[in-house]
C-alpha atoms as a PDB file:
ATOM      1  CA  UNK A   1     -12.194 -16.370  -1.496  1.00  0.00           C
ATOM      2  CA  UNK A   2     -13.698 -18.672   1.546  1.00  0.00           C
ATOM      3  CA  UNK A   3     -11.818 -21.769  -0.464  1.00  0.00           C
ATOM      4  CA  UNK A   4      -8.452 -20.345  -0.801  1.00  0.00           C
ATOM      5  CA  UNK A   5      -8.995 -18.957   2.825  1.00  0.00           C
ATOM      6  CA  UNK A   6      -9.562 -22.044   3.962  1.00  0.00           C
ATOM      7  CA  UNK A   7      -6.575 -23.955   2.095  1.00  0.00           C
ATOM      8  CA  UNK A   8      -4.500 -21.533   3.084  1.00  0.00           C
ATOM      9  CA  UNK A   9      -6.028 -21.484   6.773  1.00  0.00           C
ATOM     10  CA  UNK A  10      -5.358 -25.313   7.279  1.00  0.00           C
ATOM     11  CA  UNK A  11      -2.008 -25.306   5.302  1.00  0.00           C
ATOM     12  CA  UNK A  12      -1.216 -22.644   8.608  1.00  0.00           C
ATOM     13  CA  UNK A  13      -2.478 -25.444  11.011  1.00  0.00           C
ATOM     14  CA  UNK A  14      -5.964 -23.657  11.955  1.00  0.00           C
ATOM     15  CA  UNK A  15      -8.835 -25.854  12.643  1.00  0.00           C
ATOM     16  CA  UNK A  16     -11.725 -24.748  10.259  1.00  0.00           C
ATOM     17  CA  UNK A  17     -14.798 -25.465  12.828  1.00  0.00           C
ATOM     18  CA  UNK A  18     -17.557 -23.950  10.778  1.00  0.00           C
ATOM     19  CA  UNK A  19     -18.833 -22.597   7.032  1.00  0.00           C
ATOM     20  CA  UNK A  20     -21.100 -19.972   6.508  1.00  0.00           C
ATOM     21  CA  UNK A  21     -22.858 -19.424   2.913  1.00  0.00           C
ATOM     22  CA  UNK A  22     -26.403 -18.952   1.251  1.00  0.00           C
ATOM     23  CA  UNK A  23     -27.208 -22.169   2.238  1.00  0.00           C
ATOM     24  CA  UNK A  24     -27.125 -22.387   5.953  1.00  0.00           C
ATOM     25  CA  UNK A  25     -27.285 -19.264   7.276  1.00  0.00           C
ATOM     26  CA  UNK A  26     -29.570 -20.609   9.935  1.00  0.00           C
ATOM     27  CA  UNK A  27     -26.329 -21.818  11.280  1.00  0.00           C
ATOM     28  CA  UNK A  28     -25.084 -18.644  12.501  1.00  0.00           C
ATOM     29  CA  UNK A  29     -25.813 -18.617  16.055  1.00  0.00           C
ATOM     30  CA  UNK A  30     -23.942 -17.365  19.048  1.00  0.00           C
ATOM     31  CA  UNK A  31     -23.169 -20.839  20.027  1.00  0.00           C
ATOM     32  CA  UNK A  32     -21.554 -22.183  16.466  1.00  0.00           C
ATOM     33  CA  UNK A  33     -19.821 -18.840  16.588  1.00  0.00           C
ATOM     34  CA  UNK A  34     -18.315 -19.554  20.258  1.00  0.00           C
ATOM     35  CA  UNK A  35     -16.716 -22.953  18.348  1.00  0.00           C
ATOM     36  CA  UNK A  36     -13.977 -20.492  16.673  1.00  0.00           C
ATOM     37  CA  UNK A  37     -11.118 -18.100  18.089  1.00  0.00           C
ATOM     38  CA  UNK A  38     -11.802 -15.432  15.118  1.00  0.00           C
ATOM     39  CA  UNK A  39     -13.676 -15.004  12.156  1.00  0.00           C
ATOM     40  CA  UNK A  40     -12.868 -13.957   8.351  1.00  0.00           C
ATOM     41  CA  UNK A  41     -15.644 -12.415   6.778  1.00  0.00           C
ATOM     42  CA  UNK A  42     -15.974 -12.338   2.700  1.00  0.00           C
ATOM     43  CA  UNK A  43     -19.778 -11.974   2.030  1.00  0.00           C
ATOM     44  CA  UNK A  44     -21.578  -9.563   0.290  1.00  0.00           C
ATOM     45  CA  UNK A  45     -22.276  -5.565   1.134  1.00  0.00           C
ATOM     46  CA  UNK A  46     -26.104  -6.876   2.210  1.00  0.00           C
ATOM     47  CA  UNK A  47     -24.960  -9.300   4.617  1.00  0.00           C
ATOM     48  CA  UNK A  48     -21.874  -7.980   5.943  1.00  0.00           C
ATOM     49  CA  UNK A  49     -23.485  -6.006   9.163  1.00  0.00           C
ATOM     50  CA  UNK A  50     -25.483  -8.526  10.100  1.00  0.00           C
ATOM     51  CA  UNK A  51     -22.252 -10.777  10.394  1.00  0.00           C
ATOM     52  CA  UNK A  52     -20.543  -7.969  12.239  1.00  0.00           C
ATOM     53  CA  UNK A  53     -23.144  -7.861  14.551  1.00  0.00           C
ATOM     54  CA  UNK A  54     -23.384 -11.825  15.534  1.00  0.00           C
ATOM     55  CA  UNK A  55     -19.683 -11.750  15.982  1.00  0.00           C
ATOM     56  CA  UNK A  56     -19.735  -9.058  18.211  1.00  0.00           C
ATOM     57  CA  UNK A  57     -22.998 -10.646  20.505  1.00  0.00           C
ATOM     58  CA  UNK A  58     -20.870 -13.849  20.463  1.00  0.00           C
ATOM     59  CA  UNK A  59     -17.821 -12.075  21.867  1.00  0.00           C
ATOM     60  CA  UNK A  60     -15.492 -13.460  18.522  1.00  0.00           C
ATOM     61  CA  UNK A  61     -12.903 -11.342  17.014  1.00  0.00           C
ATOM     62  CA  UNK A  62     -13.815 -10.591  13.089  1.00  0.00           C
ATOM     63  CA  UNK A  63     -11.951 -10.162   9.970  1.00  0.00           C
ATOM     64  CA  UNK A  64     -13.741  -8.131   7.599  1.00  0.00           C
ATOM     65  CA  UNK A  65     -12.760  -8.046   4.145  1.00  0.00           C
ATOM     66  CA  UNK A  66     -16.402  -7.296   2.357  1.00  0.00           C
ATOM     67  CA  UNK A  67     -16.599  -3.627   0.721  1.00  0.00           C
ATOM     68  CA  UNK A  68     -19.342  -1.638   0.450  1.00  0.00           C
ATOM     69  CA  UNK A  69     -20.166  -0.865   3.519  1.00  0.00           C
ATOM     70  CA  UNK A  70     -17.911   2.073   5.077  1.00  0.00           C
ATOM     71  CA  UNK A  71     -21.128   4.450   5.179  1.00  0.00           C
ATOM     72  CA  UNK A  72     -21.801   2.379   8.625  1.00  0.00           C
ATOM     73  CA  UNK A  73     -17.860   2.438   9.580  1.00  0.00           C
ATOM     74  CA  UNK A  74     -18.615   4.858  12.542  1.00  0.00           C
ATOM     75  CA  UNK A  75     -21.154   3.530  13.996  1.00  0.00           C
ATOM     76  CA  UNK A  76     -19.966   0.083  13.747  1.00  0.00           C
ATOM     77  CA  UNK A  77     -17.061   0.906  15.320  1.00  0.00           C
ATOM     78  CA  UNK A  78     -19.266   2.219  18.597  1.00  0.00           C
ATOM     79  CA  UNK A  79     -20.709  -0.928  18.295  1.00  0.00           C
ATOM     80  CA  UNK A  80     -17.503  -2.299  19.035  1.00  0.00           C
ATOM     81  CA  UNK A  81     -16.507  -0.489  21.884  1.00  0.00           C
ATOM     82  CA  UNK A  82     -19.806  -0.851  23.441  1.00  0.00           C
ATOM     83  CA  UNK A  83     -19.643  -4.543  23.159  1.00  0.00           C
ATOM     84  CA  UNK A  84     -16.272  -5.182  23.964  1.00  0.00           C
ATOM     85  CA  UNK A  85     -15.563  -6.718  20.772  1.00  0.00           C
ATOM     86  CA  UNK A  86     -13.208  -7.095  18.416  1.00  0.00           C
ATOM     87  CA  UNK A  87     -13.315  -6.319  14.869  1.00  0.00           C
ATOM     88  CA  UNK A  88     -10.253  -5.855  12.079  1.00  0.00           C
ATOM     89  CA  UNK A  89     -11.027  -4.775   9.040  1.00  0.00           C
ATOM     90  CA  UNK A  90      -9.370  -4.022   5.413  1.00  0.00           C
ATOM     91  CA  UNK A  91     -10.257  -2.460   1.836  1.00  0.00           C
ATOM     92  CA  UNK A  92      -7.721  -5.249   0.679  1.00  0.00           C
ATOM     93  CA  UNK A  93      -5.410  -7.285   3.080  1.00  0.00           C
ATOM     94  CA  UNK A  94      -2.496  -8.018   0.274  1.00  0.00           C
ATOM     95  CA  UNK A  95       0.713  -6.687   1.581  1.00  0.00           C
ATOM     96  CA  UNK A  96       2.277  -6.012  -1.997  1.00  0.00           C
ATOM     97  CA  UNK A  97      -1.133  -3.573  -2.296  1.00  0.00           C
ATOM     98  CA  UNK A  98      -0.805  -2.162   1.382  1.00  0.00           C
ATOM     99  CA  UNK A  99       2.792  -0.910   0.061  1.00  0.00           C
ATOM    100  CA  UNK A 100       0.568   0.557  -2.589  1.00  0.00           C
ATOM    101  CA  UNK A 101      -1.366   2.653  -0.413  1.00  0.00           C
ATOM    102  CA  UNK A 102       1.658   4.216   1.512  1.00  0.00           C
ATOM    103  CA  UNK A 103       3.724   4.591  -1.772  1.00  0.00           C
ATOM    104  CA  UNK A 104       0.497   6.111  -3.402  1.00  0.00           C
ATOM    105  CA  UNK A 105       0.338   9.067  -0.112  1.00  0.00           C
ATOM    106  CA  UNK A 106       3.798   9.644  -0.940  1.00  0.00           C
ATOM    107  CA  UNK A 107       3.574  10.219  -4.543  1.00  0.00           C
ATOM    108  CA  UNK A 108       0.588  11.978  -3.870  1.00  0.00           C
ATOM    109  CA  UNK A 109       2.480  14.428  -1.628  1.00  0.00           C
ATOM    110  CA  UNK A 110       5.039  14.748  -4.278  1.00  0.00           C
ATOM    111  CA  UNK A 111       2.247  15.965  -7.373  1.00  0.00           C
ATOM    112  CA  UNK A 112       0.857  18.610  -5.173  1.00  0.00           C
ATOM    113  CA  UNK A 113       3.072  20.772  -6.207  1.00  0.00           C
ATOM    114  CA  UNK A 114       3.008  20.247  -9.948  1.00  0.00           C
ATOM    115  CA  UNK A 115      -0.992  20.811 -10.671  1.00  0.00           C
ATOM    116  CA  UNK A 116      -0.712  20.900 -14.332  1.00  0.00           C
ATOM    117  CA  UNK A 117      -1.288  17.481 -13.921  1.00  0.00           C
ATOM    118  CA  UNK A 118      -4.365  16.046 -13.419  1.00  0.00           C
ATOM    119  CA  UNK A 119      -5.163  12.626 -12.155  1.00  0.00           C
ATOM    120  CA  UNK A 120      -7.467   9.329 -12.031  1.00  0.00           C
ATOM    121  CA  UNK A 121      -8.232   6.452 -10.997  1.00  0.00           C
ATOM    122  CA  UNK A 122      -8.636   3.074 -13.016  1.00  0.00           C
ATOM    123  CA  UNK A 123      -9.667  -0.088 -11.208  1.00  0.00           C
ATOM    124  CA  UNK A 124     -10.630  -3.594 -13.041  1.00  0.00           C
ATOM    125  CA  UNK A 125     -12.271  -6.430 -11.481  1.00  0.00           C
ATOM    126  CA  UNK A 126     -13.783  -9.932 -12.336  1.00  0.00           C
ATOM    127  CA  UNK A 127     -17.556  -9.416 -13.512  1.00  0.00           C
ATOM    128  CA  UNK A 128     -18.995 -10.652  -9.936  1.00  0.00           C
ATOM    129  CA  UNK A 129     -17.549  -8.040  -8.097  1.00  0.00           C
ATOM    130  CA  UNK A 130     -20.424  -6.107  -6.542  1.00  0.00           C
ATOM    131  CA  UNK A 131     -19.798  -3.020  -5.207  1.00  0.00           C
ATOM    132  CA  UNK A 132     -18.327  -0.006  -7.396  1.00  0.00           C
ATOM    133  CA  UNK A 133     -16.038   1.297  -6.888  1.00  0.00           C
ATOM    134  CA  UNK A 134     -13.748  -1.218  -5.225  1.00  0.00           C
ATOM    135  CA  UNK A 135     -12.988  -0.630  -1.883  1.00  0.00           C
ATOM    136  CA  UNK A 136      -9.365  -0.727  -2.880  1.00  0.00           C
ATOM    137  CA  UNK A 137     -10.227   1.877  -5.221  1.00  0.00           C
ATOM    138  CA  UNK A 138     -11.565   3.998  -2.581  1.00  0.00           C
ATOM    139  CA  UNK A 139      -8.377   3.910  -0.028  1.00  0.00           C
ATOM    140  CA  UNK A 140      -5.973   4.671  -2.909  1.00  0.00           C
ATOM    141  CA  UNK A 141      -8.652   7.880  -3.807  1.00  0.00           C
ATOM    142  CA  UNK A 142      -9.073   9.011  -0.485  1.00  0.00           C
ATOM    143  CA  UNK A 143      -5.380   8.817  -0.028  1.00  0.00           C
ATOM    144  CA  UNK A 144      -4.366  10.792  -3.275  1.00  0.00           C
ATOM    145  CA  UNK A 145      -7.031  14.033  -1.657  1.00  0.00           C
ATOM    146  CA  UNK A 146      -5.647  13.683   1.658  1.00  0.00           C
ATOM    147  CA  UNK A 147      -2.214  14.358  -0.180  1.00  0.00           C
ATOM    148  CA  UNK A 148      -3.789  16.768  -3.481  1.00  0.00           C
ATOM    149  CA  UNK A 149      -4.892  20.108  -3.064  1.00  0.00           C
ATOM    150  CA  UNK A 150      -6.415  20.747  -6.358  1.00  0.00           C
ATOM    151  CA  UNK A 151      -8.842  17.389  -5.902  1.00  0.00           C
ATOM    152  CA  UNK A 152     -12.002  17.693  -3.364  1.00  0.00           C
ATOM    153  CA  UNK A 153     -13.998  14.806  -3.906  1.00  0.00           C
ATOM    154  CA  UNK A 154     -13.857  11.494  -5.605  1.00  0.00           C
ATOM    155  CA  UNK A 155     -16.518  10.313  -8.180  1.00  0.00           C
ATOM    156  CA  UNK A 156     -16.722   6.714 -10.031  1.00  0.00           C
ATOM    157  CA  UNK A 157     -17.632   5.914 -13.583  1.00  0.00           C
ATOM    158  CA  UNK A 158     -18.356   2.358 -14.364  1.00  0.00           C
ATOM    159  CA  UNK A 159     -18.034   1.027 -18.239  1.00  0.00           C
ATOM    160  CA  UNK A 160     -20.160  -0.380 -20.291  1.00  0.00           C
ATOM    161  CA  UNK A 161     -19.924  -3.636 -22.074  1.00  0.00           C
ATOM    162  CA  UNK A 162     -17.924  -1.741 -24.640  1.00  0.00           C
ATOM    163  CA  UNK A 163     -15.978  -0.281 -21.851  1.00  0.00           C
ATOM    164  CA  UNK A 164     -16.769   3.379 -22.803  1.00  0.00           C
ATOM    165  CA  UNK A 165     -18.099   6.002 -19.882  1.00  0.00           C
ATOM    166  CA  UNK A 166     -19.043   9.747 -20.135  1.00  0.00           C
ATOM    167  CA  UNK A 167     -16.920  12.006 -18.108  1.00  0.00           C
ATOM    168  CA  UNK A 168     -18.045  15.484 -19.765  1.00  0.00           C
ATOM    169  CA  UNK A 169     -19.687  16.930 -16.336  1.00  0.00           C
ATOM    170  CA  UNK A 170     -16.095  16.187 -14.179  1.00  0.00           C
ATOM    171  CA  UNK A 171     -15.172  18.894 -12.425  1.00  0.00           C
ATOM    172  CA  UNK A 172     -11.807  20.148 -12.107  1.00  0.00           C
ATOM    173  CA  UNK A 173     -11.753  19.454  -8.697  1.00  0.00           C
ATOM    174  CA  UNK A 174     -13.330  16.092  -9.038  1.00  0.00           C
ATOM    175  CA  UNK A 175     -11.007  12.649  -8.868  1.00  0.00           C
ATOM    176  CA  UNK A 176     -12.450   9.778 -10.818  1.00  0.00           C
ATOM    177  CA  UNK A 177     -12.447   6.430 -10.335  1.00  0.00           C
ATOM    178  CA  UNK A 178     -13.094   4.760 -13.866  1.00  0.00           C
ATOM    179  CA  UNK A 179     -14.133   1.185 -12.780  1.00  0.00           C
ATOM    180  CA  UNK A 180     -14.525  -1.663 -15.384  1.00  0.00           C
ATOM    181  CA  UNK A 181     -15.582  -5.101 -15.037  1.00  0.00           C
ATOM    182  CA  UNK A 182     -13.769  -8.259 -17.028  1.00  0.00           C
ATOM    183  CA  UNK A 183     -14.291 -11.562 -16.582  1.00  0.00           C
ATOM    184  CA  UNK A 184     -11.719 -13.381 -14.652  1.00  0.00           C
ATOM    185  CA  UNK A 185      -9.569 -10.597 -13.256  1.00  0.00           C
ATOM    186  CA  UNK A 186      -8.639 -10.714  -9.707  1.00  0.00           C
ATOM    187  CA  UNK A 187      -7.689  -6.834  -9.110  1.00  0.00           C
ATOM    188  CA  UNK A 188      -5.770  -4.414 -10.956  1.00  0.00           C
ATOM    189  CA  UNK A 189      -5.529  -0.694  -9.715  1.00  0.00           C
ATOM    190  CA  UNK A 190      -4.198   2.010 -11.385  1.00  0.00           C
ATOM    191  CA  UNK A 191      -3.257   5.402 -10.746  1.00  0.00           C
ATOM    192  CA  UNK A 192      -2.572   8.187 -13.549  1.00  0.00           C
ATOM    193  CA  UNK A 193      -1.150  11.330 -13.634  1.00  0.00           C
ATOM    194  CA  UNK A 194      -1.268  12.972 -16.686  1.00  0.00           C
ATOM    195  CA  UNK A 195      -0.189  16.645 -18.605  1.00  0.00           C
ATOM    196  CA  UNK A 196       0.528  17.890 -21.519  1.00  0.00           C
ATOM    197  CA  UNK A 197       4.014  16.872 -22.025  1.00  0.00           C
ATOM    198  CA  UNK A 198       3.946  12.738 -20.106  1.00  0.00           C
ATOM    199  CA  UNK A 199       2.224  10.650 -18.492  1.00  0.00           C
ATOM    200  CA  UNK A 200       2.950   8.727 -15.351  1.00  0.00           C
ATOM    201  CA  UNK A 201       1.585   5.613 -14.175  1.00  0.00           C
ATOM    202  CA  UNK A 202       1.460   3.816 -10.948  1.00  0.00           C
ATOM    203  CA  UNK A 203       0.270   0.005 -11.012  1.00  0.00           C
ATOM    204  CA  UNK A 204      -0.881  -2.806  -8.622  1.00  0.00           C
ATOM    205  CA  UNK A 205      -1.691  -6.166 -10.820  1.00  0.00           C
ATOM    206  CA  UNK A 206      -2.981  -8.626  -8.457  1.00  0.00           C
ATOM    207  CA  UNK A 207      -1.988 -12.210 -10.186  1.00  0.00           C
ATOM    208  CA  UNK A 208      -4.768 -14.531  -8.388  1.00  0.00           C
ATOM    209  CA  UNK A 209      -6.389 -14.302  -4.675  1.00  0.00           C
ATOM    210  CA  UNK A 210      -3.626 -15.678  -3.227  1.00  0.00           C
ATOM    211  CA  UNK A 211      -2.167 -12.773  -1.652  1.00  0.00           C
ATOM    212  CA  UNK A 212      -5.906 -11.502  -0.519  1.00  0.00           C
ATOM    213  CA  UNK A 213      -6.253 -14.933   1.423  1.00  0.00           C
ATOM    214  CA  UNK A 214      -3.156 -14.848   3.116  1.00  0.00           C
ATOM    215  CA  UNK A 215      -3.425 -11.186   4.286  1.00  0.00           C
ATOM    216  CA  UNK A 216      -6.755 -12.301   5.542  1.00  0.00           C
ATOM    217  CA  UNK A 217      -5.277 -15.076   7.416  1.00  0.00           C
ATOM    218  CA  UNK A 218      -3.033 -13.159   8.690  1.00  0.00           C
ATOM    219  CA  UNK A 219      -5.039 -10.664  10.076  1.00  0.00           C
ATOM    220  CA  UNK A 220      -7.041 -13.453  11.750  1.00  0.00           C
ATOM    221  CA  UNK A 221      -3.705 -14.477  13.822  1.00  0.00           C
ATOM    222  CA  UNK A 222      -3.105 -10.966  14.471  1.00  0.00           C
ATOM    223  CA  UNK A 223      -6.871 -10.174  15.872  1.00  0.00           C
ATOM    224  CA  UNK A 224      -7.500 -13.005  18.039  1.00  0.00           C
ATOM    225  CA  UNK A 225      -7.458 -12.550  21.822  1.00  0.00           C
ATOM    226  CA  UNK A 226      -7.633  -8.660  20.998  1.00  0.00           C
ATOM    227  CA  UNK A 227     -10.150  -6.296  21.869  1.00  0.00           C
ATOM    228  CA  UNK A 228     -11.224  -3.022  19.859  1.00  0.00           C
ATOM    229  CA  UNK A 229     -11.357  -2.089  16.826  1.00  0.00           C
ATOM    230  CA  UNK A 230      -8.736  -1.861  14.087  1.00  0.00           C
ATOM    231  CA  UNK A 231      -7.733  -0.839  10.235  1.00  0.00           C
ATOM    232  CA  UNK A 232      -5.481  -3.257   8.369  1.00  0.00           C
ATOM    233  CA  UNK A 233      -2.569  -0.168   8.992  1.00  0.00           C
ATOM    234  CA  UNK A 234      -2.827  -1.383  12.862  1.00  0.00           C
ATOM    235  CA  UNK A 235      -1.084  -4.801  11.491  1.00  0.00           C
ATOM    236  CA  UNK A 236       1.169  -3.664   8.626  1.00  0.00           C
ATOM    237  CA  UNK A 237       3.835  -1.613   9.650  1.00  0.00           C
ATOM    238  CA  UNK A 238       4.644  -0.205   6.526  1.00  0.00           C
ATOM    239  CA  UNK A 239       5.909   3.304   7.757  1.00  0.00           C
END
């Protein structure tokens, strides 16, 4: 992700004025930080805070695209009012999949009132995806029992190698999110309604990072100079 950001970054005519990985994380200081007008943060679920919070010392806007971390989403978000910061942050920043999400409430809204179906989740990522489920995963669940009576909670199921998973204690009121794992697949999210007589499916097949980067980029033009503390919703206006 950090290469394609950064291709896409400089083919945008941004400066790219400094690199953060494994290697030289002793480079993270306030004062390399104060170099940039924004940040775009792709790390890992373990490092993620600790990014937030040197952004937010520094006084520099963030893009956060890392997953696996929404447990901390409140507080973080004082954090960000208390510091005067700025922080913007997205399951997924692909406009094709924010469509998703809104299309997703709506068809959501529309199954409520035929319960005889039931409904799931199916996500599929490239092995070296860390967290399960996917944060994208998560937004399109959440949305579906904001919209679904019948469905209280969500609940995830990763594969095995065989991609098999044992579902025999779902409740009725449960959602699940079946995650799998494949090598080499950017992001594919799918959401099933299914009865007795049909079956209908809704799909978002992600063909590379591309769109990812870009929506990431873009939410870096759209965060800088701002204060407070926004969802990727704040920039799309996909009503």
């Amino acid at each position: 992700m950090g290469k394609i950001i950064e291709k896409i970054a400089t083919d945008r005519k941004h400066e790219i004025v400094l690199k953060i990985d494994f290697d030289n994380q002793h480079d993270l200081t306030t004062e390399n930080l104060q170099k940039a007008d924004v940040a775009i943060e792709f790390s890992t679920p373990a490092t993620v805070l600790n990014n937030i919070s040197a952004c937010f010392k520094a006084g520099v806007p963030i893009v956060v695209g890392t997953t696996g971390w929404y447990d901390h989403l409140s507080e973080l978000k004082k954090q960000c009012e208390a510091e005067n910061g700025a922080m913007l942050y997205a399951s997924n920043f692909s406009v094709g999949v924010n469509i998703f999400f809104q299309v997703n409430k709506i068809l959501a809204k529309m199954m409520n009132k035929h319960a005889y179906y039931d409904v799931q989740v199916e996500e599929i990522h490239h092995i070296q995806k860390l967290d399960s489920p996917s944060g994208t995963a998560i937004t399109i669940a959440e949305g579906i029992l904001e919209n679904l009576d019948h469905k209280q909670e969500w609940v995830n199921l990763l594969t095995d190698a065989d991609g098999n998973t044992a579902d025999d204690n779902l409740k009725a009121d449960q959602l699940l999110i079946e995650s799998h794992r494949i090598d080499s697949v950017p992001g594919t999210h799918t959401v099933i309604y299914d009865s007795e007589v049909d079956t209908i499916e809704f799909k978002h097949t992600a063909h590379n990072r591309n769109g990812f980067a870009l929506g990431a980029v873009l939410a870096a033009e759209w965060v800088a100079g701002k204060k407070g503390f926004y969802s990727v919703s704040d920039m799309f206006d996909l009503a």
